[in-house]
C-alpha atoms as a PDB file:
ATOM      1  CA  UNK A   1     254.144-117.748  25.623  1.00  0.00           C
ATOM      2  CA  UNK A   2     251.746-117.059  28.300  1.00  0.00           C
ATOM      3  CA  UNK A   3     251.815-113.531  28.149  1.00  0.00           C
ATOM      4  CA  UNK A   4     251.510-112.944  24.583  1.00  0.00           C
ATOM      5  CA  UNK A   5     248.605-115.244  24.846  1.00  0.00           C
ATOM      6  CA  UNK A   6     247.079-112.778  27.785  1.00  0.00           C
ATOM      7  CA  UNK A   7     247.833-109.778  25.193  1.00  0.00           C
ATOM      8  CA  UNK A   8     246.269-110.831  22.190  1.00  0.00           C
ATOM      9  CA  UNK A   9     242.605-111.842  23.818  1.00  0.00           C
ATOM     10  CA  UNK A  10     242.640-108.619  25.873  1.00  0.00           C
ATOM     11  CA  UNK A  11     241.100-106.547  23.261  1.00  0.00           C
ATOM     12  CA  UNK A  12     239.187-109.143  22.059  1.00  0.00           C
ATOM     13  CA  UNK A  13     237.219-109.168  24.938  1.00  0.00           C
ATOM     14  CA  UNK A  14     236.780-105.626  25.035  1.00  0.00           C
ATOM     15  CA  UNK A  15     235.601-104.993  21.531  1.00  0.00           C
ATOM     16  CA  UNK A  16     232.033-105.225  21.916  1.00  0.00           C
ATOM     17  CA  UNK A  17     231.903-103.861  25.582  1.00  0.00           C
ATOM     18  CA  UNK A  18     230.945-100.419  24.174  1.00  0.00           C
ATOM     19  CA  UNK A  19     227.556-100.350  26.135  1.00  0.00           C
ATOM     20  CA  UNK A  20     226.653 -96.565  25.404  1.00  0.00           C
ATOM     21  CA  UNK A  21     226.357 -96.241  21.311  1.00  0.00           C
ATOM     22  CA  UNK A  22     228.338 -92.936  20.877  1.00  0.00           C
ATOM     23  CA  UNK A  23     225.521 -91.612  18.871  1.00  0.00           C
ATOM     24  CA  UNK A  24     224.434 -88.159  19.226  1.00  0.00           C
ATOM     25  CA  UNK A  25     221.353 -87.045  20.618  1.00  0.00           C
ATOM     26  CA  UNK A  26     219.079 -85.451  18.659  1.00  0.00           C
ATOM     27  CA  UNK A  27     215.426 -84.105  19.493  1.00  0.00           C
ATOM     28  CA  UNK A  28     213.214 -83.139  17.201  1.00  0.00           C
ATOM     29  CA  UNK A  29     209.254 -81.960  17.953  1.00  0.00           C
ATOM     30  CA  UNK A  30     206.341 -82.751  16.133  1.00  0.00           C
ATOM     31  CA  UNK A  31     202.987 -81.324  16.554  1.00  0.00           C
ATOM     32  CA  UNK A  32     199.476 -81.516  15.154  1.00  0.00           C
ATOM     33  CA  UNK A  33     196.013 -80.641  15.734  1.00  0.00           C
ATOM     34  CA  UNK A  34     193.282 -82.320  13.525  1.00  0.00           C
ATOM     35  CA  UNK A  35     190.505 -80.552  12.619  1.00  0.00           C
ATOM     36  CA  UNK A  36     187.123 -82.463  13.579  1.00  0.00           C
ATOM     37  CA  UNK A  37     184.658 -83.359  10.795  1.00  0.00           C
ATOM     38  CA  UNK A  38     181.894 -85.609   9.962  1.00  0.00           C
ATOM     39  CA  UNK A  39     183.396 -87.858  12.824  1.00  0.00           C
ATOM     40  CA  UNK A  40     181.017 -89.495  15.368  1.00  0.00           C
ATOM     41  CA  UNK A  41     183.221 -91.801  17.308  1.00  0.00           C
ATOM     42  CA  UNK A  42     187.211 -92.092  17.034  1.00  0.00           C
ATOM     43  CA  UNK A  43     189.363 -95.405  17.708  1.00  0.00           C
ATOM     44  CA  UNK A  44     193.231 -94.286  18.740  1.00  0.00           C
ATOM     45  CA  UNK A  45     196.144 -96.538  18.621  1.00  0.00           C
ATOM     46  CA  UNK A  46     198.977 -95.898  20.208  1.00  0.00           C
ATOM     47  CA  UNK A  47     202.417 -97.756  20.567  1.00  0.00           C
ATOM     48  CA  UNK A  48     205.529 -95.601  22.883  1.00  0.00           C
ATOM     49  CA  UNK A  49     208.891 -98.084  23.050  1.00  0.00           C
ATOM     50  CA  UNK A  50     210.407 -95.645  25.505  1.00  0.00           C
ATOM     51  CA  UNK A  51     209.274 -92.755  26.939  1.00  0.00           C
ATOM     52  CA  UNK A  52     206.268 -90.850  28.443  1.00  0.00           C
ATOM     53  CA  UNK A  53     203.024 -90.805  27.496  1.00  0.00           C
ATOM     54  CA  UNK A  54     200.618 -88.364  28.511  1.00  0.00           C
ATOM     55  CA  UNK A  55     196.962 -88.654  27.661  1.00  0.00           C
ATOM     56  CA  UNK A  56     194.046 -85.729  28.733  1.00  0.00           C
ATOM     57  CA  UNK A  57     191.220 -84.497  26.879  1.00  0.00           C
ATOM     58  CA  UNK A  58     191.304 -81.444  24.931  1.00  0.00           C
ATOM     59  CA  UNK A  59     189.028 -78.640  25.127  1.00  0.00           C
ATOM     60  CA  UNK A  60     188.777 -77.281  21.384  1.00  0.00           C
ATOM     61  CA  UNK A  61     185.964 -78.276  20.376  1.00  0.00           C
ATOM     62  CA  UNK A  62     187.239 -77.806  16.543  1.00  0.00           C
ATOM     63  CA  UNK A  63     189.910 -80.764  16.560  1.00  0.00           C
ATOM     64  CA  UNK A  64     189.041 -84.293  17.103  1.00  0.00           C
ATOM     65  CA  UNK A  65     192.602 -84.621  18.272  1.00  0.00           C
ATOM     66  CA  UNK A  66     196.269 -83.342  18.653  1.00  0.00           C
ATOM     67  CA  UNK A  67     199.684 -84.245  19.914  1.00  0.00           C
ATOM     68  CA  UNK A  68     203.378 -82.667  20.702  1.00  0.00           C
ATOM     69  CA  UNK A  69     205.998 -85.437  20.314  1.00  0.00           C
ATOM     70  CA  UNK A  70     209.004 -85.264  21.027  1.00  0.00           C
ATOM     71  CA  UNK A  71     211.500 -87.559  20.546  1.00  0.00           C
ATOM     72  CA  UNK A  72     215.354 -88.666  19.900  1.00  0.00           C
ATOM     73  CA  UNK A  73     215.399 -88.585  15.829  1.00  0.00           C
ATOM     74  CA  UNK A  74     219.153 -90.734  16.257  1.00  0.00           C
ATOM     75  CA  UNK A  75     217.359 -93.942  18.114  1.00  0.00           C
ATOM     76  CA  UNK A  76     213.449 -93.909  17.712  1.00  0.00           C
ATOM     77  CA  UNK A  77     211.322 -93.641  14.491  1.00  0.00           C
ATOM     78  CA  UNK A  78     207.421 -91.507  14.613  1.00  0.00           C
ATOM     79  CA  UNK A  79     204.878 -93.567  12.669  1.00  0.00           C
ATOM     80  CA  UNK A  80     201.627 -91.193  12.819  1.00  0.00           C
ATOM     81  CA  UNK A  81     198.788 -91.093  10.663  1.00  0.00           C
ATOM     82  CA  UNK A  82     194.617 -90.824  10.784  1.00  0.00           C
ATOM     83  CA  UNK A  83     192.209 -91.704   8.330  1.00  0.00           C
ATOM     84  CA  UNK A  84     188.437 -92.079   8.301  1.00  0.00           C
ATOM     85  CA  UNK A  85     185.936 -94.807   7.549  1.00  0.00           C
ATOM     86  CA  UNK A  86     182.167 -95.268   7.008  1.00  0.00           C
ATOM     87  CA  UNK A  87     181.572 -92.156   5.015  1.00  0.00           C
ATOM     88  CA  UNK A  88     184.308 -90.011   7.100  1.00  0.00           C
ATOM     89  CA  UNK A  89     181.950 -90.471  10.327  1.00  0.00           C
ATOM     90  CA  UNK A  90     184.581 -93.035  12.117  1.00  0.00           C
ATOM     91  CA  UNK A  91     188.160 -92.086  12.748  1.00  0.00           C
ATOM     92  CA  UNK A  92     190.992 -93.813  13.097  1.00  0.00           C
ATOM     93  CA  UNK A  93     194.418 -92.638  14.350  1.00  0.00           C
ATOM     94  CA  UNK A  94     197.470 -94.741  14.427  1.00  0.00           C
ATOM     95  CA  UNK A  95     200.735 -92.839  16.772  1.00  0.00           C
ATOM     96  CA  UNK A  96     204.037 -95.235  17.075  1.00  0.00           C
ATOM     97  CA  UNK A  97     207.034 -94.837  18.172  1.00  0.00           C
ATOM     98  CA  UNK A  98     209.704 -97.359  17.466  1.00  0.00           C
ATOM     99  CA  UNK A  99     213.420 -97.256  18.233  1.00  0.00           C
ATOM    100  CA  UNK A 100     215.880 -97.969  15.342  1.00  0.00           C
ATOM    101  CA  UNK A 101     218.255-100.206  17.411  1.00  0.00           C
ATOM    102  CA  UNK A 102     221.243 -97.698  16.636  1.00  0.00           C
ATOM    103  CA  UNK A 103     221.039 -96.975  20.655  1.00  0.00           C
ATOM    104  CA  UNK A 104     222.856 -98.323  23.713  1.00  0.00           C
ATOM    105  CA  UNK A 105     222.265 -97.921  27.599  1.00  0.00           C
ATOM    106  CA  UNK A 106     221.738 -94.218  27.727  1.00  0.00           C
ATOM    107  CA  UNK A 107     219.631 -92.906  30.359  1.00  0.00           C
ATOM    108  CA  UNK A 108     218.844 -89.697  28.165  1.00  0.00           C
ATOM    109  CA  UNK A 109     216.968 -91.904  25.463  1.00  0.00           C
ATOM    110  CA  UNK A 110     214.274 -92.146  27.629  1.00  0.00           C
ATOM    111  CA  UNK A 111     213.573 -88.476  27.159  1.00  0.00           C
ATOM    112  CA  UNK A 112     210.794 -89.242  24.274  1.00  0.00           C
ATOM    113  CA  UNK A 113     207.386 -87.486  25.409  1.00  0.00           C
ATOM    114  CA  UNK A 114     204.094 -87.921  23.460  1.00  0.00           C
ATOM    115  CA  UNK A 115     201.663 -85.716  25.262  1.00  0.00           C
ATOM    116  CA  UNK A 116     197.940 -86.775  23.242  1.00  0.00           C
ATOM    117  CA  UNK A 117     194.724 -84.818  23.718  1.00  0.00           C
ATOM    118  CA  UNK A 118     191.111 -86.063  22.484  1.00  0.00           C
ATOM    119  CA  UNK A 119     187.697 -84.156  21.857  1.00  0.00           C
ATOM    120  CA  UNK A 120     185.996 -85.045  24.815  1.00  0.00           C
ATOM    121  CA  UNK A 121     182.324 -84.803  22.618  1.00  0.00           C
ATOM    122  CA  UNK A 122     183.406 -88.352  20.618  1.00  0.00           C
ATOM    123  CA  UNK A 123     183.213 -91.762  22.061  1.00  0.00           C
ATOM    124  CA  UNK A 124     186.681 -92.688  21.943  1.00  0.00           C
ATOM    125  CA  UNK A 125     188.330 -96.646  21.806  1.00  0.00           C
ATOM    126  CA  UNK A 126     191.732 -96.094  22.863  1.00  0.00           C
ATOM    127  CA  UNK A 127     194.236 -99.001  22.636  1.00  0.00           C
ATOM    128  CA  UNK A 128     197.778 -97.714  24.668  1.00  0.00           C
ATOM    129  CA  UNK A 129     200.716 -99.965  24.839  1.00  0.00           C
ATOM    130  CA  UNK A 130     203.378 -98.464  26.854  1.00  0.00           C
ATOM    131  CA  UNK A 131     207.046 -99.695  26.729  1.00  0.00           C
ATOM    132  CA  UNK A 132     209.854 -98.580  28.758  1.00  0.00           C
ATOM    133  CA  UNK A 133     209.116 -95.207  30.857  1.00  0.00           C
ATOM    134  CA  UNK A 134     205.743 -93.501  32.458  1.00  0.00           C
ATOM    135  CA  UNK A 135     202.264 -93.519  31.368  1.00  0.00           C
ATOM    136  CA  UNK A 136     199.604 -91.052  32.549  1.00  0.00           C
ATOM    137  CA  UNK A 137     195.986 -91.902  31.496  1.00  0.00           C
ATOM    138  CA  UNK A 138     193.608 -88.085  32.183  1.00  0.00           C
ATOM    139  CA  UNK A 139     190.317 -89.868  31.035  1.00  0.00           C
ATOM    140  CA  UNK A 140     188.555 -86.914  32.654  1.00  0.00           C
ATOM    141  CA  UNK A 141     186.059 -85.047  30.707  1.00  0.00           C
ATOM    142  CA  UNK A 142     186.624 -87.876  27.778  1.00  0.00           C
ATOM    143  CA  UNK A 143     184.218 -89.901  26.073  1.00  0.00           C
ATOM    144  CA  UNK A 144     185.271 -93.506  26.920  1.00  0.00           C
ATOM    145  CA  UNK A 145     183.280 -96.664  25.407  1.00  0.00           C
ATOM    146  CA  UNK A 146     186.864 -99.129  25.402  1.00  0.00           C
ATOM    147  CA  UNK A 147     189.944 -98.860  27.093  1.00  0.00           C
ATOM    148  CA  UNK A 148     192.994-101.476  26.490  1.00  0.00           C
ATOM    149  CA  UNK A 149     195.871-100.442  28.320  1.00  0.00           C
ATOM    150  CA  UNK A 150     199.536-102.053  28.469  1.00  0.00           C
ATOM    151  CA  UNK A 151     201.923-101.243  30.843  1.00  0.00           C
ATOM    152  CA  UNK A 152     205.711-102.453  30.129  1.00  0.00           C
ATOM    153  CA  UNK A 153     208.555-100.990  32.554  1.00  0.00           C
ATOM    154  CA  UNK A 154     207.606 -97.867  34.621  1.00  0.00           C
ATOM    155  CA  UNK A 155     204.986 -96.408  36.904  1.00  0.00           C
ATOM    156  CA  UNK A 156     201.622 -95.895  35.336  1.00  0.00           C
ATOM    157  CA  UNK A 157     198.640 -94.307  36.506  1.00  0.00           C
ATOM    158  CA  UNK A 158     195.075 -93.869  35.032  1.00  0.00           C
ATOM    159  CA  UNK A 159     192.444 -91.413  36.323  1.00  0.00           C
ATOM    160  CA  UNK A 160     188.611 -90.138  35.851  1.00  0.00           C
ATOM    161  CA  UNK A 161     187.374 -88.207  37.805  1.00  0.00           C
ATOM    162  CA  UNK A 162     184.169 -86.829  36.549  1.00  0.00           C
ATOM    163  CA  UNK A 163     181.413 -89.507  35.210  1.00  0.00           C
ATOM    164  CA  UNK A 164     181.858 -90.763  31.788  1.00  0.00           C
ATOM    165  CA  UNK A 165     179.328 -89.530  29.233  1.00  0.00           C
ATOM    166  CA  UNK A 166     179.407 -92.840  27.804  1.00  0.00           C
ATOM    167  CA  UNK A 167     178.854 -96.847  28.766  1.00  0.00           C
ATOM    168  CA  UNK A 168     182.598 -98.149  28.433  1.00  0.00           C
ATOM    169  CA  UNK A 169     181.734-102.152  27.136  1.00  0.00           C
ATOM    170  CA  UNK A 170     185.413-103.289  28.399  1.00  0.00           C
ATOM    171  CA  UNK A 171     188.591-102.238  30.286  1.00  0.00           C
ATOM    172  CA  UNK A 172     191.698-103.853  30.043  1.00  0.00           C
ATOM    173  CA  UNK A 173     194.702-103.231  32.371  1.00  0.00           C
ATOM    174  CA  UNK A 174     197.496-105.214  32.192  1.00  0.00           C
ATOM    175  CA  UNK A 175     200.557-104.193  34.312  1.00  0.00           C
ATOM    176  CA  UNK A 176     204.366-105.055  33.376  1.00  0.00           C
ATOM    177  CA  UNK A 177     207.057-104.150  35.776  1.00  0.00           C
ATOM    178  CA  UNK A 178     206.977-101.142  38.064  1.00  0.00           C
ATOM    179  CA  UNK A 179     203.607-100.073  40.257  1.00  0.00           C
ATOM    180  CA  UNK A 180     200.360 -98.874  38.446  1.00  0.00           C
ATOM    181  CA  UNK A 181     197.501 -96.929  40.056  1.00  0.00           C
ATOM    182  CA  UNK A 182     194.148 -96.501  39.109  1.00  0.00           C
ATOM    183  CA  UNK A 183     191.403 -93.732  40.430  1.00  0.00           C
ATOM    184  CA  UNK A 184     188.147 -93.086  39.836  1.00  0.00           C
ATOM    185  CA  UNK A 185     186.890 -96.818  37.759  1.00  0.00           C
ATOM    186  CA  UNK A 186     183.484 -96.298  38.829  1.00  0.00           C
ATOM    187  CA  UNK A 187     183.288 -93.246  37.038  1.00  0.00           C
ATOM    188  CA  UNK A 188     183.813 -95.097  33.677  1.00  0.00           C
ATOM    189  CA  UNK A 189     180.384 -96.462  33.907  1.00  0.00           C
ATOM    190  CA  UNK A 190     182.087 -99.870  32.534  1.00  0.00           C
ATOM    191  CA  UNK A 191     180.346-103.707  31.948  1.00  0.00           C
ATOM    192  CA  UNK A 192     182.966-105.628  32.225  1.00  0.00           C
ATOM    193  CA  UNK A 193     187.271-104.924  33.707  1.00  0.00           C
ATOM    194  CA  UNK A 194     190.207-107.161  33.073  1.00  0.00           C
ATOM    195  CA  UNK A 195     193.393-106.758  35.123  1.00  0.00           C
ATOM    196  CA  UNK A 196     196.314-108.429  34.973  1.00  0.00           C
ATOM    197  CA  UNK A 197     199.236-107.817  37.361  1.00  0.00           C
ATOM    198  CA  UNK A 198     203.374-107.792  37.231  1.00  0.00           C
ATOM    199  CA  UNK A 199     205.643-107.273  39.219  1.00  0.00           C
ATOM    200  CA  UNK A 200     205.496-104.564  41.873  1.00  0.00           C
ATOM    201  CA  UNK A 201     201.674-104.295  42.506  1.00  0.00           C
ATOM    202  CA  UNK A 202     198.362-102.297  42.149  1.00  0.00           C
ATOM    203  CA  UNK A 203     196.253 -99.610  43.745  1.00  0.00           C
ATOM    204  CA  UNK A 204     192.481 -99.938  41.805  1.00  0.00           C
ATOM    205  CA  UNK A 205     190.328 -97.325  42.938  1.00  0.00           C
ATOM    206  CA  UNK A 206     186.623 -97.908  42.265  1.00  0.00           C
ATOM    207  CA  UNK A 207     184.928 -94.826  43.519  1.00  0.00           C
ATOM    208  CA  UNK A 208     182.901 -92.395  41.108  1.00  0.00           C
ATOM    209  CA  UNK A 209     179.676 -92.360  39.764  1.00  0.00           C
ATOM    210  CA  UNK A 210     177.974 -96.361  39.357  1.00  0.00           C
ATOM    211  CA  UNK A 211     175.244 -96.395  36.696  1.00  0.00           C
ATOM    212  CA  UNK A 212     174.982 -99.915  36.587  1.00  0.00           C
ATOM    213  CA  UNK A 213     176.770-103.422  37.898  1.00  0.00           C
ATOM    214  CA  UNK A 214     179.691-104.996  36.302  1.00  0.00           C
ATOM    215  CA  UNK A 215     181.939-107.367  36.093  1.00  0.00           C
ATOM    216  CA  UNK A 216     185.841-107.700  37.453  1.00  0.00           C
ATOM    217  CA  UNK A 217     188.276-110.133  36.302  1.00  0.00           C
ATOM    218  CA  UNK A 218     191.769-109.943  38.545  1.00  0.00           C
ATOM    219  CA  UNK A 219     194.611-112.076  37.934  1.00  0.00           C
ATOM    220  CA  UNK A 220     197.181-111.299  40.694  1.00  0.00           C
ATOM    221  CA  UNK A 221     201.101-110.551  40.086  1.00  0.00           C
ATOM    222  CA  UNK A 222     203.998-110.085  42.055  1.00  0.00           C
ATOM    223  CA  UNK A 223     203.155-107.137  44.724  1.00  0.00           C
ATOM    224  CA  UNK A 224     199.436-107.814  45.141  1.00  0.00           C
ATOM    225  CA  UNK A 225     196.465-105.974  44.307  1.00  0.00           C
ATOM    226  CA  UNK A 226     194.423-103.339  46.715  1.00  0.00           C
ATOM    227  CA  UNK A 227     191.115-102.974  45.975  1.00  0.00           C
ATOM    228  CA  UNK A 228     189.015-100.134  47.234  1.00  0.00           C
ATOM    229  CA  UNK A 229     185.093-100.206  46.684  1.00  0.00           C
ATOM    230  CA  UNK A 230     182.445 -97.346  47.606  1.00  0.00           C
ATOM    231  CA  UNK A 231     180.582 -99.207  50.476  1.00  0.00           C
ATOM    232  CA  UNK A 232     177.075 -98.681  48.642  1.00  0.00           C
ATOM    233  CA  UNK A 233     178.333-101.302  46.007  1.00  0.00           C
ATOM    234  CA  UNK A 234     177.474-104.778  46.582  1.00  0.00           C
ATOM    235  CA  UNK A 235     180.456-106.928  45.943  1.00  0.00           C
ATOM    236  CA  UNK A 236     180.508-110.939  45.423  1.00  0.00           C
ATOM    237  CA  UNK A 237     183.998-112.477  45.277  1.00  0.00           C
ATOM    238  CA  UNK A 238     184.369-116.107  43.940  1.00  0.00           C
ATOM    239  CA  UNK A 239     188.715-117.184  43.852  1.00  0.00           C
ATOM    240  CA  UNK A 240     190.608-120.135  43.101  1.00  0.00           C
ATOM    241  CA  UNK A 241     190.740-122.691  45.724  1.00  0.00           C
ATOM    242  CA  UNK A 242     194.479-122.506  46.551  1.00  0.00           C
ATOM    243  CA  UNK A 243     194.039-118.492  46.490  1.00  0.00           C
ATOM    244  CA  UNK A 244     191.806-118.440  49.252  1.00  0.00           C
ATOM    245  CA  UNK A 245     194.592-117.992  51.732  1.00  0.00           C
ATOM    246  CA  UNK A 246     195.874-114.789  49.609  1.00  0.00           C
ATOM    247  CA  UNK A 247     192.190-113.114  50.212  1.00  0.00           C
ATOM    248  CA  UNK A 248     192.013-109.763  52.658  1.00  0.00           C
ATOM    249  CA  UNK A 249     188.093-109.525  53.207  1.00  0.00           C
ATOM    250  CA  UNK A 250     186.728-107.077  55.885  1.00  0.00           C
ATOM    251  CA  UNK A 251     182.647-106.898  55.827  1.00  0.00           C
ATOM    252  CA  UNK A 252     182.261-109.984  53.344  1.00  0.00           C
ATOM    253  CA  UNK A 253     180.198-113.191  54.259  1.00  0.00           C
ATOM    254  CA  UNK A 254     181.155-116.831  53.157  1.00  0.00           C
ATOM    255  CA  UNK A 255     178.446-118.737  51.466  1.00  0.00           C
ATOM    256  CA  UNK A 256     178.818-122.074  49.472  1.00  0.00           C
ATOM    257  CA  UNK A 257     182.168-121.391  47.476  1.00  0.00           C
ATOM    258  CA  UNK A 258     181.887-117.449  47.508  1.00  0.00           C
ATOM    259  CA  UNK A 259     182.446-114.297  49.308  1.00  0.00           C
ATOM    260  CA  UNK A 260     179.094-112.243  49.919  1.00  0.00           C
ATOM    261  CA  UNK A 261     178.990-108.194  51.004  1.00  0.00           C
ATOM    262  CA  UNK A 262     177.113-107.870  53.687  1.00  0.00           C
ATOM    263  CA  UNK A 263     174.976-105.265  52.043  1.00  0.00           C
ATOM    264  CA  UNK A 264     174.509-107.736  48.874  1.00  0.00           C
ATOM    265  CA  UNK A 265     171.058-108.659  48.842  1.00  0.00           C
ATOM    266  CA  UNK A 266     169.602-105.259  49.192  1.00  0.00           C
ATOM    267  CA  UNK A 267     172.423-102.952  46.939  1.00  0.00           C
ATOM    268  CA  UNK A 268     171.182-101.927  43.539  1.00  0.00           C
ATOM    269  CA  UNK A 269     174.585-101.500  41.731  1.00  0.00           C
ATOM    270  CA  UNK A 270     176.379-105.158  42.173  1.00  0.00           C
ATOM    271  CA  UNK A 271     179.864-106.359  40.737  1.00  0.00           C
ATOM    272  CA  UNK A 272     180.567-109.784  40.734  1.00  0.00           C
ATOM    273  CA  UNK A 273     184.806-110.202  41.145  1.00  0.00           C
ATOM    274  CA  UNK A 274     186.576-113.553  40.068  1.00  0.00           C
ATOM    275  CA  UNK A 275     189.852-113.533  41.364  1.00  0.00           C
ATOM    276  CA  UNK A 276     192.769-115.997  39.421  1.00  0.00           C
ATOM    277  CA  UNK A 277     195.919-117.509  41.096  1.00  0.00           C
ATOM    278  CA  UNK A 278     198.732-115.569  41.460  1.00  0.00           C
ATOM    279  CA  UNK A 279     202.121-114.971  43.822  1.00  0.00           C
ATOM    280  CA  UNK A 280     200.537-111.855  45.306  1.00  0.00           C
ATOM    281  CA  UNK A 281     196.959-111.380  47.587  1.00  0.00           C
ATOM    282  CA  UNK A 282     194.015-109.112  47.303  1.00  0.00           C
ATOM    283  CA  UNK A 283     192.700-106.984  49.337  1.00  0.00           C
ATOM    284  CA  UNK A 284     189.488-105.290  49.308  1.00  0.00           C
ATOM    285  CA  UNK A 285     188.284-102.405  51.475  1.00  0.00           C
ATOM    286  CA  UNK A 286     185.627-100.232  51.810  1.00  0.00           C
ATOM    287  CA  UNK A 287     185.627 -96.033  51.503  1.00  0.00           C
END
């Protein structure tokens, strides 16, 4: 009785242990280039489930944008489409690509490339949140005035290395799993910087071209954050009392509850950085 008992549950077991789908792959490409009108500033949204994203600036001046995409038509789903507001002279492009759940664990899936290129004469607000693969930011050359940038599972790395022709108000990086580097912040000319880290850490580069001081908000993840400021910026650092142990400082003074630059007092660009509790330390150096 045994036995039969062993037989009968065997393939029960087994029936839903097919962890690759045994759907065929199928990529398809999709392309477009936009042709720029009465547009004077352009906000982007874009939302990549899995897959790489590539964003750079694009040097015809006659689009405002344009994209290659390719993708897996069996598992993911494009939504893409632009419109215009305030008499045509603000644009607004929505990109998203969602998977249709008819996938299992194949490694090939992740093959799904968006590779995204802006005018670099329009202000641009560009909202990116990145899923499972790589993202590669190219602000270079772009017009930046807002940056919100979400990193899921993968290595992600954003870069400017020219000055920005425009204030940014706000940058937003929050990191998911896997390492993220950033080069070139100063060079954004921003107010105000948000970062949150995961799990597996954070280069932020802040050399480039300061136009004016700022202010840095770090909350620190697994892996730690390295920070690594042009030594002509002043830098105050103010942390959580049970963070203090977490804090690498080289050239910084104590006074009252904060940490002071020893150039401070007499440097004309000055960030102010409030550190939050996390698992990880910070560590700031100078270049």
């Amino acid at each position: 009785m045994k036995n039969w008992t062993w037989v009968l549950c065997f393939p029960i077991m087994f029936a839903g242990c097919d962890f690759v789908e045994r759907v065929p792959i199928e990529m398809v490409t999709l392309n477009q280039a936009q042709p720029l009108g009465k547009e004077k500033a352009l906000e982007s949204t874009i939302r990549f489930d899995v897959g790489s994203i590539e964003v750079t600036s694009d040097k015809r001046d006659a689009s405002i944008y344009s994209y290659d995409l390719e993708y897996d038509k069996s598992g993911f789903h494009p939504d893409v489409h632009y419109n215009t507001a305030v008499n045509g002279t603000e644009g607004r492009l929505y990109v998203n690509l969602q998977s249709t759940h008819k996938v299992g664990i194949h490694p090939q899936r992740y093959n799904n490339k968006l590779q995204l290129a802006f005018n670099n004469s329009i202000p641009l607000t560009l909202k990116v949140t990145a899923g499972v693969g790589e993202a590669r930011l190219s602000l270079s050359e772009l017009s930046i005035s807002r940056i919100d940038f979400e990193s899921g599972v993968g290595e992600a790395k954003i870069s400017s290395y020219e000055p920005n022709a425009v204030p940014c108000e706000y940058i937003r990086i929050k990191s998911g799993v896997g390492r993220i580097e950033a080069v070139g912040l100063g060079n954004l000319d921003f107010r105000e910087l948000e970062f949150e880290g995961g799990v597996g850490g954070a280069n932020l580069d802040f050399t480039g071209e300061w136009k004016q001081s700022a202010n840095i908000r770090i909350k620190v993840g697994v892996g730690g954050v390295n920070m690594r400021m042009p030594r002509e910026v002043g830098v105050k650092v103010e942390a959580e009392q049970n963070f203090l142990s977490g804090l690498h400082l080289e050239g910084f003074n104590k006074q009252d509850s904060c940490y002071y630059s020893e150039n401070y007092s007499r440097a004309s660009i000055r960030v102010s950085i409030n550190i939050a509790t996390g698992i990880g330390g910070l560590r700031i150096t100078w270049i």
